[in-house]
PDB file of N, CA and C in Angstrom:
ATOM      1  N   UNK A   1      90.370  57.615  53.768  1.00  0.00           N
ATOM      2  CA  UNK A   1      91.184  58.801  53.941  1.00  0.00           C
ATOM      3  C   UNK A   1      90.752  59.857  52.920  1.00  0.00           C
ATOM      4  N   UNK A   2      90.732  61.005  53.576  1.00  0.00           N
ATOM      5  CA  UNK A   2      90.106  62.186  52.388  1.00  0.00           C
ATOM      6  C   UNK A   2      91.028  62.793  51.671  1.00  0.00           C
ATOM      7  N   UNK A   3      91.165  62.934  50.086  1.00  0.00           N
ATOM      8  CA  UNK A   3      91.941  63.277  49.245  1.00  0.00           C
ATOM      9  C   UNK A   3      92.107  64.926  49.756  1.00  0.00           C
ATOM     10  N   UNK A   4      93.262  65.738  49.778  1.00  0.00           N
ATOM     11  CA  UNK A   4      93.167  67.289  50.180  1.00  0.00           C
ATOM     12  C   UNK A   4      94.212  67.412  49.383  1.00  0.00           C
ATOM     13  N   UNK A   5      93.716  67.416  47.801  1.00  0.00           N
ATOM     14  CA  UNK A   5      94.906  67.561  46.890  1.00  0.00           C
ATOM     15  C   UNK A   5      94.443  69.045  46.260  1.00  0.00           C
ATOM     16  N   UNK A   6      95.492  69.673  45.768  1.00  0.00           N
ATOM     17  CA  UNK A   6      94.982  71.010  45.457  1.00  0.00           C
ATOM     18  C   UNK A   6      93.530  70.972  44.480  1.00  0.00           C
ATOM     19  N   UNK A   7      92.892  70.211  43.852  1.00  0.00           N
ATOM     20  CA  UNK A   7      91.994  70.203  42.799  1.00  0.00           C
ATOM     21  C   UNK A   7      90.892  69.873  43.960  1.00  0.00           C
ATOM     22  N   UNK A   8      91.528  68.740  44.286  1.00  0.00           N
ATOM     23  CA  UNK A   8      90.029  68.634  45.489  1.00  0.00           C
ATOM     24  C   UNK A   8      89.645  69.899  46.387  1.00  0.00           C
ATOM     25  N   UNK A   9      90.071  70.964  46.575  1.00  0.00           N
ATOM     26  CA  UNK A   9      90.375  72.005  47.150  1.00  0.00           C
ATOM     27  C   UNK A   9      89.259  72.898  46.816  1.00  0.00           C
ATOM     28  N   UNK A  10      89.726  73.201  45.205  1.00  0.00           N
ATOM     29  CA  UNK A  10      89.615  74.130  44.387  1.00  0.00           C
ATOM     30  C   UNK A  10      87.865  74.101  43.881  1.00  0.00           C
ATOM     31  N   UNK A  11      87.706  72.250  43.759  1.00  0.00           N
ATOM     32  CA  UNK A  11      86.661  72.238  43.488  1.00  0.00           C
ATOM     33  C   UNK A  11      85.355  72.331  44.689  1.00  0.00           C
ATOM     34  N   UNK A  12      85.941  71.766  45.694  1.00  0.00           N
ATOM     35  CA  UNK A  12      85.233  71.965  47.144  1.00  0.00           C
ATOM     36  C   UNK A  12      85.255  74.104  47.134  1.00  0.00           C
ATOM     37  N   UNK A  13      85.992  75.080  46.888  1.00  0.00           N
ATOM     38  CA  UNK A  13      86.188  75.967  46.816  1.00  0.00           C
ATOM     39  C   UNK A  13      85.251  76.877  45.332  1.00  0.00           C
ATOM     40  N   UNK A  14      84.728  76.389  44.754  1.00  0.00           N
ATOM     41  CA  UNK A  14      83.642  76.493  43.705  1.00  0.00           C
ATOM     42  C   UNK A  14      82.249  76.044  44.198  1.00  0.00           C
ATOM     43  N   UNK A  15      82.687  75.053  44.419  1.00  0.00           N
ATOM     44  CA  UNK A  15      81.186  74.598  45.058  1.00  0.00           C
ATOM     45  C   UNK A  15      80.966  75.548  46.242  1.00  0.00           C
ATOM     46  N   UNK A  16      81.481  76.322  47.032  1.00  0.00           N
ATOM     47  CA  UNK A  16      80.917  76.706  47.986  1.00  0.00           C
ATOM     48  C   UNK A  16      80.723  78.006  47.583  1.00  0.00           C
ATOM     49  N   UNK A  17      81.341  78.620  46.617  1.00  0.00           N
ATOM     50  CA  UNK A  17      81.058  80.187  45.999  1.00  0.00           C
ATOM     51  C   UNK A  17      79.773  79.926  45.261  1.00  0.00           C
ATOM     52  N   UNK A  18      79.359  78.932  44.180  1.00  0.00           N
ATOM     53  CA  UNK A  18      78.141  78.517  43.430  1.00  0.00           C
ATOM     54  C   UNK A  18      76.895  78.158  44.445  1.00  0.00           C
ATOM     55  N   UNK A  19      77.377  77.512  45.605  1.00  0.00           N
ATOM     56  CA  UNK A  19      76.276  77.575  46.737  1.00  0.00           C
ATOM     57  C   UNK A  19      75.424  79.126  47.316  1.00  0.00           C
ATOM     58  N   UNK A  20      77.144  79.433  47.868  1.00  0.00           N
ATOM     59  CA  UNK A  20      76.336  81.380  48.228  1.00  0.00           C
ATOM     60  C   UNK A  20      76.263  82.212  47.282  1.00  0.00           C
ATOM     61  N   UNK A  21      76.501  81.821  46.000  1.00  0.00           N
ATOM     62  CA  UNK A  21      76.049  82.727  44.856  1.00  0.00           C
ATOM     63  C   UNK A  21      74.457  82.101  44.855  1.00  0.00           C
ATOM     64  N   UNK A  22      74.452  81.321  44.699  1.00  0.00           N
ATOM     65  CA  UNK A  22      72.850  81.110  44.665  1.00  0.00           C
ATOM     66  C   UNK A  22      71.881  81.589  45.790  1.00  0.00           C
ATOM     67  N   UNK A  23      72.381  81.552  46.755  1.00  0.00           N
ATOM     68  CA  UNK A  23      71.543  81.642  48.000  1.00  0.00           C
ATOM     69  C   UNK A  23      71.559  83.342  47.879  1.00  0.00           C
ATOM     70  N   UNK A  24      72.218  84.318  47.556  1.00  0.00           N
ATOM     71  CA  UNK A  24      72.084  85.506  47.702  1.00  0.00           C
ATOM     72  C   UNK A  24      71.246  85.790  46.473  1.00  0.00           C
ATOM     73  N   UNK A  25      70.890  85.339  44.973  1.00  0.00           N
ATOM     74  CA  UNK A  25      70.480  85.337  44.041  1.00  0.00           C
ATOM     75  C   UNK A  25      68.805  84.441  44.875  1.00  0.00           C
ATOM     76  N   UNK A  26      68.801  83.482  45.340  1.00  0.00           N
ATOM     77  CA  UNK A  26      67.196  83.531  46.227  1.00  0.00           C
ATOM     78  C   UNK A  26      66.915  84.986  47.156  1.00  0.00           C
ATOM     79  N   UNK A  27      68.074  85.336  47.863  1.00  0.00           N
ATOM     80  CA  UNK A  27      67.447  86.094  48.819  1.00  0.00           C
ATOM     81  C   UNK A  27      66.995  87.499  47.870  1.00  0.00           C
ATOM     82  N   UNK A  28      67.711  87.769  46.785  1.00  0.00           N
ATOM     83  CA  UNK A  28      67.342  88.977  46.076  1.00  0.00           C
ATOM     84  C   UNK A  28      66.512  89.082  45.585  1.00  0.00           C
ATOM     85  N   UNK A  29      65.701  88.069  45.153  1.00  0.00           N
ATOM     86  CA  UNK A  29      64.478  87.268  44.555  1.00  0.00           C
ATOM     87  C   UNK A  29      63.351  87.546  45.086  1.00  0.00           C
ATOM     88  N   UNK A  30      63.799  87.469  46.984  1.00  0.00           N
ATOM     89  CA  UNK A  30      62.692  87.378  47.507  1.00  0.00           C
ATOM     90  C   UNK A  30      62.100  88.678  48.193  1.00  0.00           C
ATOM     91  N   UNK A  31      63.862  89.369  48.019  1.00  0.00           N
ATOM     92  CA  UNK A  31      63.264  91.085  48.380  1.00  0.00           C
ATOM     93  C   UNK A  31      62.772  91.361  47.594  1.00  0.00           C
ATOM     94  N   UNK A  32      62.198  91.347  45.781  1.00  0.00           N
ATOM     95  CA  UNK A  32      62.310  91.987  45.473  1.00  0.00           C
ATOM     96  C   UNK A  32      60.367  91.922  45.491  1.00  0.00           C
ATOM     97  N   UNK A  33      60.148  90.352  45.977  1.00  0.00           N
ATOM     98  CA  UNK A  33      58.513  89.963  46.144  1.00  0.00           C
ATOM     99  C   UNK A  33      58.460  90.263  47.037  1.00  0.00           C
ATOM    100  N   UNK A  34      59.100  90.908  48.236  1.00  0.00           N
ATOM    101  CA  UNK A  34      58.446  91.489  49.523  1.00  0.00           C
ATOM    102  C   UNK A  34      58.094  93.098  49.224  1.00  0.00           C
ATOM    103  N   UNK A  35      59.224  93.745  48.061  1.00  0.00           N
ATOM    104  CA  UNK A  35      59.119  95.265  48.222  1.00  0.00           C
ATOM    105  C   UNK A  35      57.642  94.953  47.106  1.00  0.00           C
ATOM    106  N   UNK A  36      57.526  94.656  46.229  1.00  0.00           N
ATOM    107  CA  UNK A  36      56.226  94.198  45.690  1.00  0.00           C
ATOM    108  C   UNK A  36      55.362  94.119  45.921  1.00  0.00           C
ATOM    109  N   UNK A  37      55.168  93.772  46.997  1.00  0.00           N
ATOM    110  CA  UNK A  37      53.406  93.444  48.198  1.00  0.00           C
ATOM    111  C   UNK A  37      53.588  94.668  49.066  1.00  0.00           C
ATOM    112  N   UNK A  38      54.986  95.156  49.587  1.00  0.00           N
ATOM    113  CA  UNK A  38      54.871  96.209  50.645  1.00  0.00           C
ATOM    114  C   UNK A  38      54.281  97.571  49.087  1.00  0.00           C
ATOM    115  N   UNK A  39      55.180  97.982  48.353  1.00  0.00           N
ATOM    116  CA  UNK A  39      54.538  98.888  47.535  1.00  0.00           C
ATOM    117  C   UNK A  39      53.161  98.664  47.272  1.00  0.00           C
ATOM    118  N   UNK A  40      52.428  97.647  46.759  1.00  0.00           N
ATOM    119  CA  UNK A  40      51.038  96.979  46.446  1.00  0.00           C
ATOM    120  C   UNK A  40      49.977  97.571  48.045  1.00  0.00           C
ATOM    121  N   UNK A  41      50.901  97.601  49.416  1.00  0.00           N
ATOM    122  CA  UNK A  41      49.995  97.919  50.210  1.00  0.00           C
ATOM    123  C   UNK A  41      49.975  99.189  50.163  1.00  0.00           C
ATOM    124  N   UNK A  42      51.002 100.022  50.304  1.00  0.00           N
ATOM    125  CA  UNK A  42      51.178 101.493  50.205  1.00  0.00           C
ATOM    126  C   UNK A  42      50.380 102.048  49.052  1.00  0.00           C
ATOM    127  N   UNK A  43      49.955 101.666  48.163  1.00  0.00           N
ATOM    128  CA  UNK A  43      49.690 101.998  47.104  1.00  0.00           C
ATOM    129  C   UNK A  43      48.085 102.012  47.788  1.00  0.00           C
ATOM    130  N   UNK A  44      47.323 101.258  48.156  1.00  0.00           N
ATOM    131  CA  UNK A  44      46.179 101.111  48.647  1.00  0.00           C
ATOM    132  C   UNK A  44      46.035 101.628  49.944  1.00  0.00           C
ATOM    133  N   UNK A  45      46.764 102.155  50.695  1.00  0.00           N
ATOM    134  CA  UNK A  45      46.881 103.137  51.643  1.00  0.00           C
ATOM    135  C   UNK A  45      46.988 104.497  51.187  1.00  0.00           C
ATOM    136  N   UNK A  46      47.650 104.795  49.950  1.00  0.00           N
ATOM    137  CA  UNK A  46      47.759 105.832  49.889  1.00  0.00           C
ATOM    138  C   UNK A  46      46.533 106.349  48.945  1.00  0.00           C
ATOM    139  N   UNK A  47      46.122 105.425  48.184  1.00  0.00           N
ATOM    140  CA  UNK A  47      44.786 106.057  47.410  1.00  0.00           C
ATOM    141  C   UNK A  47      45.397 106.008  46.047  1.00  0.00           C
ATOM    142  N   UNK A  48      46.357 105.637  45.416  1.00  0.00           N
ATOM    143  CA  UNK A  48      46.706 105.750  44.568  1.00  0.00           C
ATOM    144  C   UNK A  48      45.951 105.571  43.047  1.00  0.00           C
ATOM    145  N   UNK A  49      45.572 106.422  42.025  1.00  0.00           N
ATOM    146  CA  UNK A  49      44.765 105.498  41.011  1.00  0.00           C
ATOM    147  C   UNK A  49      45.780 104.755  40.147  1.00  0.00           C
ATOM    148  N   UNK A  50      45.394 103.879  39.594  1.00  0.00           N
ATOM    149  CA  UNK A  50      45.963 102.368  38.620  1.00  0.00           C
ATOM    150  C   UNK A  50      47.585 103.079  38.132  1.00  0.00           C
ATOM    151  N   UNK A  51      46.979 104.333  37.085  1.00  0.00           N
ATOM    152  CA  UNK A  51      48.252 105.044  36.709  1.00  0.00           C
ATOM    153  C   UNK A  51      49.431 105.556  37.449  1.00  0.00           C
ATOM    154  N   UNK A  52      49.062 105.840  38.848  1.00  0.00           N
ATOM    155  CA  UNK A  52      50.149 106.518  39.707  1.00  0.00           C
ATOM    156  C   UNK A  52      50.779 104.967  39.977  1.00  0.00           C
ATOM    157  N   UNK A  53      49.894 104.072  40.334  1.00  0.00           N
ATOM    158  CA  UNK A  53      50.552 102.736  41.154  1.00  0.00           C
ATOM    159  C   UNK A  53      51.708 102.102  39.569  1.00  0.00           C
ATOM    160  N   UNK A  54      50.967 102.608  38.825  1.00  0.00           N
ATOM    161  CA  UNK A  54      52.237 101.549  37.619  1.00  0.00           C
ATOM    162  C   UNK A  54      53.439 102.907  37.260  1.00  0.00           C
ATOM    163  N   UNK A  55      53.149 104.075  37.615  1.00  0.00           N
ATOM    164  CA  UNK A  55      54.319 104.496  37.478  1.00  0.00           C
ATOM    165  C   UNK A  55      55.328 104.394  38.672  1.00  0.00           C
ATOM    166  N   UNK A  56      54.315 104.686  40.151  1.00  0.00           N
ATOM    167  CA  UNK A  56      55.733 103.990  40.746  1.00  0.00           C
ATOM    168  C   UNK A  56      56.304 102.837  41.085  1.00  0.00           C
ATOM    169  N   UNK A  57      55.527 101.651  41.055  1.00  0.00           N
ATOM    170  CA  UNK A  57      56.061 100.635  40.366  1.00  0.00           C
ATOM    171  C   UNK A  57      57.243 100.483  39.845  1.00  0.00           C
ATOM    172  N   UNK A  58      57.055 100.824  38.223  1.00  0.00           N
ATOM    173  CA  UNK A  58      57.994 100.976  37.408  1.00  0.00           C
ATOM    174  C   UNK A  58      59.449 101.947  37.922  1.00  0.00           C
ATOM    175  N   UNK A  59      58.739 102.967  38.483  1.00  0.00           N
ATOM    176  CA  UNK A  59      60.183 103.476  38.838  1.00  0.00           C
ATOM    177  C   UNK A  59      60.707 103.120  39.747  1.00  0.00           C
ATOM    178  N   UNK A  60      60.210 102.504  40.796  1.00  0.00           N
ATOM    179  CA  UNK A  60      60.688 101.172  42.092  1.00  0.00           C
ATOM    180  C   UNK A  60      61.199 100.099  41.032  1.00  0.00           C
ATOM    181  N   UNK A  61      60.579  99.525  40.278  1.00  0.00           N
ATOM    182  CA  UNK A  61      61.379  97.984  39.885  1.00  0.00           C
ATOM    183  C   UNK A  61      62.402  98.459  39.123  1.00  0.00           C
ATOM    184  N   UNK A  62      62.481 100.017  38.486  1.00  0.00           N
ATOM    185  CA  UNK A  62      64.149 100.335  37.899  1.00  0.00           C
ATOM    186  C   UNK A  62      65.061 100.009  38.785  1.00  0.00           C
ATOM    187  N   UNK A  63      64.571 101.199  39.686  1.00  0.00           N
ATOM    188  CA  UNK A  63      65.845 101.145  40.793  1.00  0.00           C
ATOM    189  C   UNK A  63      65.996  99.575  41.272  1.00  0.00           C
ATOM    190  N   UNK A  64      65.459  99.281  41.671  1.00  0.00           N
ATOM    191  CA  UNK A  64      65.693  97.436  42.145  1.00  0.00           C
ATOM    192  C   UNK A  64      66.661  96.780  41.166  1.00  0.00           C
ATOM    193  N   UNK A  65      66.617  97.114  40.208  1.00  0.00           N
ATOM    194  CA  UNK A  65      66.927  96.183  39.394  1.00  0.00           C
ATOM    195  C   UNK A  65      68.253  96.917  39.013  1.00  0.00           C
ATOM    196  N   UNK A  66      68.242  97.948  38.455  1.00  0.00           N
ATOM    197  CA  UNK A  66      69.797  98.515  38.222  1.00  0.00           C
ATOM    198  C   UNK A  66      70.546  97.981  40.011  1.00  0.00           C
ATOM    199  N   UNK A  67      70.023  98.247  41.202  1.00  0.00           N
ATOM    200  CA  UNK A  67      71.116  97.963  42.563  1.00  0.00           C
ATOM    201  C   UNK A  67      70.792  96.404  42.291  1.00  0.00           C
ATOM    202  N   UNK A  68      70.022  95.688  42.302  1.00  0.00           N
ATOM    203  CA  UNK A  68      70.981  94.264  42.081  1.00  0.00           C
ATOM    204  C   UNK A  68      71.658  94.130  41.023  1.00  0.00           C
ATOM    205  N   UNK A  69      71.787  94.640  39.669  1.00  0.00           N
ATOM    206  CA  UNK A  69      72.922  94.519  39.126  1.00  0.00           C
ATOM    207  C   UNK A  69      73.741  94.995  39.176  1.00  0.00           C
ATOM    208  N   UNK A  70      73.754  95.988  40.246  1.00  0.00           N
ATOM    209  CA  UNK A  70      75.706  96.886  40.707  1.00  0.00           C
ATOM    210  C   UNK A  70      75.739  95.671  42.024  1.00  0.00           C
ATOM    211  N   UNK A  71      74.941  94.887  42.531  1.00  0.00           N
ATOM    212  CA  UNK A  71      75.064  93.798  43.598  1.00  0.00           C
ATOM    213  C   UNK A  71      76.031  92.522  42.899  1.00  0.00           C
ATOM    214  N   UNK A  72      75.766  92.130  41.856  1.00  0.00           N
ATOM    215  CA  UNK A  72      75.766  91.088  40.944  1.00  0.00           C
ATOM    216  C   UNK A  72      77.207  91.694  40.692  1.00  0.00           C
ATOM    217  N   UNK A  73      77.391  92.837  40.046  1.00  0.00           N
ATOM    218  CA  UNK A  73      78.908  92.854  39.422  1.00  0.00           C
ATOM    219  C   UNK A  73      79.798  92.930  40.362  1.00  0.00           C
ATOM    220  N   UNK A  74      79.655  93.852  42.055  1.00  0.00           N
ATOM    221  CA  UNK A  74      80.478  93.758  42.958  1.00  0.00           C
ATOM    222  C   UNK A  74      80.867  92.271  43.524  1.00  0.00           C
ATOM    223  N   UNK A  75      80.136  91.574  43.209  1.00  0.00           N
ATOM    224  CA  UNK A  75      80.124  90.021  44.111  1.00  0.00           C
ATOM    225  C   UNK A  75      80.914  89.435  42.940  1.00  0.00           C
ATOM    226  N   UNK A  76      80.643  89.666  41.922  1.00  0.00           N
ATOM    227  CA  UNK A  76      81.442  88.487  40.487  1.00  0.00           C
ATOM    228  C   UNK A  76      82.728  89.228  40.494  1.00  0.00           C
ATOM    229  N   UNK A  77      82.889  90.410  40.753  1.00  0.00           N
ATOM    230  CA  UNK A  77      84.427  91.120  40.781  1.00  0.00           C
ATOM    231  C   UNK A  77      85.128  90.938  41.929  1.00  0.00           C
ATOM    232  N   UNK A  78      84.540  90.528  43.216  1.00  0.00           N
ATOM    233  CA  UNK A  78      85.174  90.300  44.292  1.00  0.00           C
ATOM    234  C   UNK A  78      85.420  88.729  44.004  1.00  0.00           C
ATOM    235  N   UNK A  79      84.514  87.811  43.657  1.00  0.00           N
ATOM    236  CA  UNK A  79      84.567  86.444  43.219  1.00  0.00           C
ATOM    237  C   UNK A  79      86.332  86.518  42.523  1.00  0.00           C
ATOM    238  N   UNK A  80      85.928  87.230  41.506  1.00  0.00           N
ATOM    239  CA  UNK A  80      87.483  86.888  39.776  1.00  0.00           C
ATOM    240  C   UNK A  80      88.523  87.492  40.990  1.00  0.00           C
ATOM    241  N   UNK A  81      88.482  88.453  41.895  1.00  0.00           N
ATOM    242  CA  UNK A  81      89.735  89.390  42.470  1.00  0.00           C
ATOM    243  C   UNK A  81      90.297  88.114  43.321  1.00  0.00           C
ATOM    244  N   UNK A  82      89.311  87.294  44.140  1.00  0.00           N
ATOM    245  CA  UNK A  82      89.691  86.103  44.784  1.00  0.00           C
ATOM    246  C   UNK A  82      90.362  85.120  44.166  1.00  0.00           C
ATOM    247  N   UNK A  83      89.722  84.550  42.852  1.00  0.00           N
ATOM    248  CA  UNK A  83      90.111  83.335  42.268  1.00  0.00           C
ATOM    249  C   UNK A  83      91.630  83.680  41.718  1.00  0.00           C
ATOM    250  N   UNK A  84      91.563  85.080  41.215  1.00  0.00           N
ATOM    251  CA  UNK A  84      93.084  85.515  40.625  1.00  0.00           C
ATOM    252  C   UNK A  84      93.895  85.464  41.491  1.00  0.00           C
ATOM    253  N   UNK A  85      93.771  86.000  43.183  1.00  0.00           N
ATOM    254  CA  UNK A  85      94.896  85.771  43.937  1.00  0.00           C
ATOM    255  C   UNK A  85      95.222  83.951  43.901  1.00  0.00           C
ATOM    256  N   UNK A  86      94.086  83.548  43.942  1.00  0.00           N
ATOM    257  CA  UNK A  86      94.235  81.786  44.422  1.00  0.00           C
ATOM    258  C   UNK A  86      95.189  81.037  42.951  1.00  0.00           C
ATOM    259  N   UNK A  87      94.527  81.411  41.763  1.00  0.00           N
ATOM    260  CA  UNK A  87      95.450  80.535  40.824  1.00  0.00           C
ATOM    261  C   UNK A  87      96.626  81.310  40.755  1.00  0.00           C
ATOM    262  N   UNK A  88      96.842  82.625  40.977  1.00  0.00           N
ATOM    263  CA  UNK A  88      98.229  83.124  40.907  1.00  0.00           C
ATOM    264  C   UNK A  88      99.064  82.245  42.168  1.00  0.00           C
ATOM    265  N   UNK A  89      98.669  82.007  43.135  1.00  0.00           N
ATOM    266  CA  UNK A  89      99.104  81.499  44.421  1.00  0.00           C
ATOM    267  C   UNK A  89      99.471  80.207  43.349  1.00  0.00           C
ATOM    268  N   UNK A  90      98.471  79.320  42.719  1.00  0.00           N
ATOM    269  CA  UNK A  90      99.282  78.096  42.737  1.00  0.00           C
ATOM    270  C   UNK A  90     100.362  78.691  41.065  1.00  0.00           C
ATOM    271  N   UNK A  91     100.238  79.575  40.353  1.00  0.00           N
ATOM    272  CA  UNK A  91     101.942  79.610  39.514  1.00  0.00           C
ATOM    273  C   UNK A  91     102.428  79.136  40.034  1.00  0.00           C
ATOM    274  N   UNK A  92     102.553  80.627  40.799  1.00  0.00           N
ATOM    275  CA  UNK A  92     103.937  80.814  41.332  1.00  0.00           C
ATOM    276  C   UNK A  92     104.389  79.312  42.115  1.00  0.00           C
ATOM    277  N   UNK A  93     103.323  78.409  42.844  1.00  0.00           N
ATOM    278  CA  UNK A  93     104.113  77.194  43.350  1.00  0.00           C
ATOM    279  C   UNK A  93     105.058  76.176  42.830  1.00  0.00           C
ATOM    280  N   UNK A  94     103.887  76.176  41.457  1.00  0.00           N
ATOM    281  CA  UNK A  94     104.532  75.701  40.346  1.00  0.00           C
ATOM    282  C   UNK A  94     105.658  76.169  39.636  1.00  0.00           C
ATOM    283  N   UNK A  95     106.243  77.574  39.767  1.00  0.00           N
ATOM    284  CA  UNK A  95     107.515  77.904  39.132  1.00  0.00           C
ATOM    285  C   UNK A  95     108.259  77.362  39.758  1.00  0.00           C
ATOM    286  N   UNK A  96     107.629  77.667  41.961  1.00  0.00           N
ATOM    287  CA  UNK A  96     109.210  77.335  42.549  1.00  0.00           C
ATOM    288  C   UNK A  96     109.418  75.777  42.495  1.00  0.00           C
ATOM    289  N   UNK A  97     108.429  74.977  42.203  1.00  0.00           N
ATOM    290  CA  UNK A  97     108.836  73.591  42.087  1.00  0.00           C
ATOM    291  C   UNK A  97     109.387  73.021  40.921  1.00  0.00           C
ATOM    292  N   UNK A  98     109.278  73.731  39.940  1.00  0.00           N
ATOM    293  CA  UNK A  98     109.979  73.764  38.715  1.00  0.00           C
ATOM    294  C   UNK A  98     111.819  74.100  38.929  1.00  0.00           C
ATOM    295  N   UNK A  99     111.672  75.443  39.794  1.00  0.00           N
ATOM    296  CA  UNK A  99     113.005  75.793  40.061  1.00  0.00           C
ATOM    297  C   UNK A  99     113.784  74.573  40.859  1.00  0.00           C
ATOM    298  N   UNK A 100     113.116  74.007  41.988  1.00  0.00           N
ATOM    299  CA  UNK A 100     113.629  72.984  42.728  1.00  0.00           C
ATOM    300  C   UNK A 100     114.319  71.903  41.820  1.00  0.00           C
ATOM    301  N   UNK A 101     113.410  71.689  40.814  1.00  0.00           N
ATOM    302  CA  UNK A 101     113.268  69.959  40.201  1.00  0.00           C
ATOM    303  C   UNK A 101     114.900  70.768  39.268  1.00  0.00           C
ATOM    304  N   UNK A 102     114.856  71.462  38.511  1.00  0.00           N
ATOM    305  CA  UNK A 102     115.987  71.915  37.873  1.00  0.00           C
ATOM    306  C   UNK A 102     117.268  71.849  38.665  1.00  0.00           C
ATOM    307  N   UNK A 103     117.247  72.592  39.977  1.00  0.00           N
ATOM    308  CA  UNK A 103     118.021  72.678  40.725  1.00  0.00           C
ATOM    309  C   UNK A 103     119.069  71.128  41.263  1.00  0.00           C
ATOM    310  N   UNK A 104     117.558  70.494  41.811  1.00  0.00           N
ATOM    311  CA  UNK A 104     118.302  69.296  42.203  1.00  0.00           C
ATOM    312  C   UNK A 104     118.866  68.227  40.949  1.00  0.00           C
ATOM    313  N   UNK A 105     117.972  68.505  39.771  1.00  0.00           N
ATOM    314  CA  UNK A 105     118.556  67.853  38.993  1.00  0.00           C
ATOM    315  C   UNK A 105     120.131  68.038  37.865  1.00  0.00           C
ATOM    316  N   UNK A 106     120.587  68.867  38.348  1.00  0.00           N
ATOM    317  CA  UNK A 106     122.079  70.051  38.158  1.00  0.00           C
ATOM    318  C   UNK A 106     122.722  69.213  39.224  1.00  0.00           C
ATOM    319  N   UNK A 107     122.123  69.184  41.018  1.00  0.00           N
ATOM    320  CA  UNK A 107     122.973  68.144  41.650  1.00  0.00           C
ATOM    321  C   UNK A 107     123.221  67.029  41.430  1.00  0.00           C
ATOM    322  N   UNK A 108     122.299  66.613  40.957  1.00  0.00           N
ATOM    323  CA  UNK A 108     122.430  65.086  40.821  1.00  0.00           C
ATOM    324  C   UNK A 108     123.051  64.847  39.006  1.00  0.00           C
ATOM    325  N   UNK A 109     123.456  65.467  38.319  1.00  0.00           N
ATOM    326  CA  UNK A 109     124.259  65.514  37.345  1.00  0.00           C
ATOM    327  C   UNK A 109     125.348  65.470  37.551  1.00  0.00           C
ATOM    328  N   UNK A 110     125.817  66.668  38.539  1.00  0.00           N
ATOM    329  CA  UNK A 110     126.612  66.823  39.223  1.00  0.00           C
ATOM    330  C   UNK A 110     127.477  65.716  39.863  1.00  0.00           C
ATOM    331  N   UNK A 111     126.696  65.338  40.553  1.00  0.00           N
ATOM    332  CA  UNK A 111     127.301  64.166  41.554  1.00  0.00           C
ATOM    333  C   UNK A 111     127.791  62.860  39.976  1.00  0.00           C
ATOM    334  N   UNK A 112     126.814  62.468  39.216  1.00  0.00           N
ATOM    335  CA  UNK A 112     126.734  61.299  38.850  1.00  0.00           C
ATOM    336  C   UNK A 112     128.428  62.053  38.004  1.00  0.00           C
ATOM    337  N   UNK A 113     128.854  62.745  37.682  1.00  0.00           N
ATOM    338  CA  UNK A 113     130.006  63.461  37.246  1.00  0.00           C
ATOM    339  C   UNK A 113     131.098  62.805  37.667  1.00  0.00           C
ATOM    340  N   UNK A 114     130.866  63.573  38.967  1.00  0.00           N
ATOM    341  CA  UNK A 114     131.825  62.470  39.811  1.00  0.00           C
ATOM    342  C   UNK A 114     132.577  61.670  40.090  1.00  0.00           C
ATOM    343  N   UNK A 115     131.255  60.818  40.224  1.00  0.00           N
ATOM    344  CA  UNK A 115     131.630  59.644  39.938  1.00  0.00           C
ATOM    345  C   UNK A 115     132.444  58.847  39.278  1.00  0.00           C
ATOM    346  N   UNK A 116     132.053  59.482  38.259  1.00  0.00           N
ATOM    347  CA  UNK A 116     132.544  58.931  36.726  1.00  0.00           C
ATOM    348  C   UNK A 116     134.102  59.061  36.855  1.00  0.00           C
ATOM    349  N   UNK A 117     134.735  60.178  37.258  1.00  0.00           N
ATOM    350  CA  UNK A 117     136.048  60.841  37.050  1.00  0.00           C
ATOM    351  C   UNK A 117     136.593  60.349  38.043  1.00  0.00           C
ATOM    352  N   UNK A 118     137.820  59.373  38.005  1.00  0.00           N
ATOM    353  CA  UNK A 118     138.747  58.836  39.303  1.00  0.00           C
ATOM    354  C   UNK A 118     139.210  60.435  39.931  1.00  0.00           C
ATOM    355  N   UNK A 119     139.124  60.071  41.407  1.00  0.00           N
ATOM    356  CA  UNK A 119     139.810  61.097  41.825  1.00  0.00           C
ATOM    357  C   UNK A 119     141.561  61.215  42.006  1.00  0.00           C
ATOM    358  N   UNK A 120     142.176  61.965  42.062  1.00  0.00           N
ATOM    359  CA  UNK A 120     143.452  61.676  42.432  1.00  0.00           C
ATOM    360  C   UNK A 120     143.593  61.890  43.653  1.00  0.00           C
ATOM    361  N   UNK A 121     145.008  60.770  43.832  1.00  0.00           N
ATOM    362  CA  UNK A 121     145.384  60.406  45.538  1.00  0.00           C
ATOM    363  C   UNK A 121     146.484  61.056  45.469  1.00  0.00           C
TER     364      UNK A 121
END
């Protein structure tokens, strides 16, 4: 029988964000060796000498690199915006089961009260 306890959840729920965090961290990897060879051809199409090809280069691998790191912070801020709704979700469960356990345990004080005290006939 498969455990579906909130931790087993949570951690099945990590593992699958650490999975497609990785897999988008390959795929960015691999644009960034495709725009690499496509610039490398353009560059030899266009006639470029050594100096023009390393300056635009360089000013291609800026830009690359500053948009995957506005990629990187939108995905880790949408990541924390998620995880905060999810552990706020389990507090609050935990307050109201806190409130319950208090609650019933006031009844059952209650009652054992009762008990105790003959009633009158």
């Amino acid at each position: 029988m498969e455990d579906d306890s909130p931790s087993k959840s949570r951690l099945r729920l990590a593992e699958a964000f650490e999975r497609v965090w990785s897999q988008a961290l390959v795929a960015a990897s691999a644009a960034e060796e495709e725009v690499a060879r496509a610039l490398a051809r353009v560059a030899e199409g266009a006639s470029w000498s050594p100096e023009d090809l390393r300056k635009h280069v360089q000013e291609f691998g800026q830009r690359l690199s500053s948009q995957r790191l506005e990629l990187e912070r939108s995905i880790e801020e949408g990541v924390r915006k998620a995880l905060g709704r999810f552990r706020g979700n389990g507090q609050d469960e935990w307050r109201d089961l806190e409130a319950r356990i208090n609650r019933l345990s006031k009844r059952v004080d209650a009652l054992g009260l009762r008990k105790r005290t003959p009633r009158s006939r």
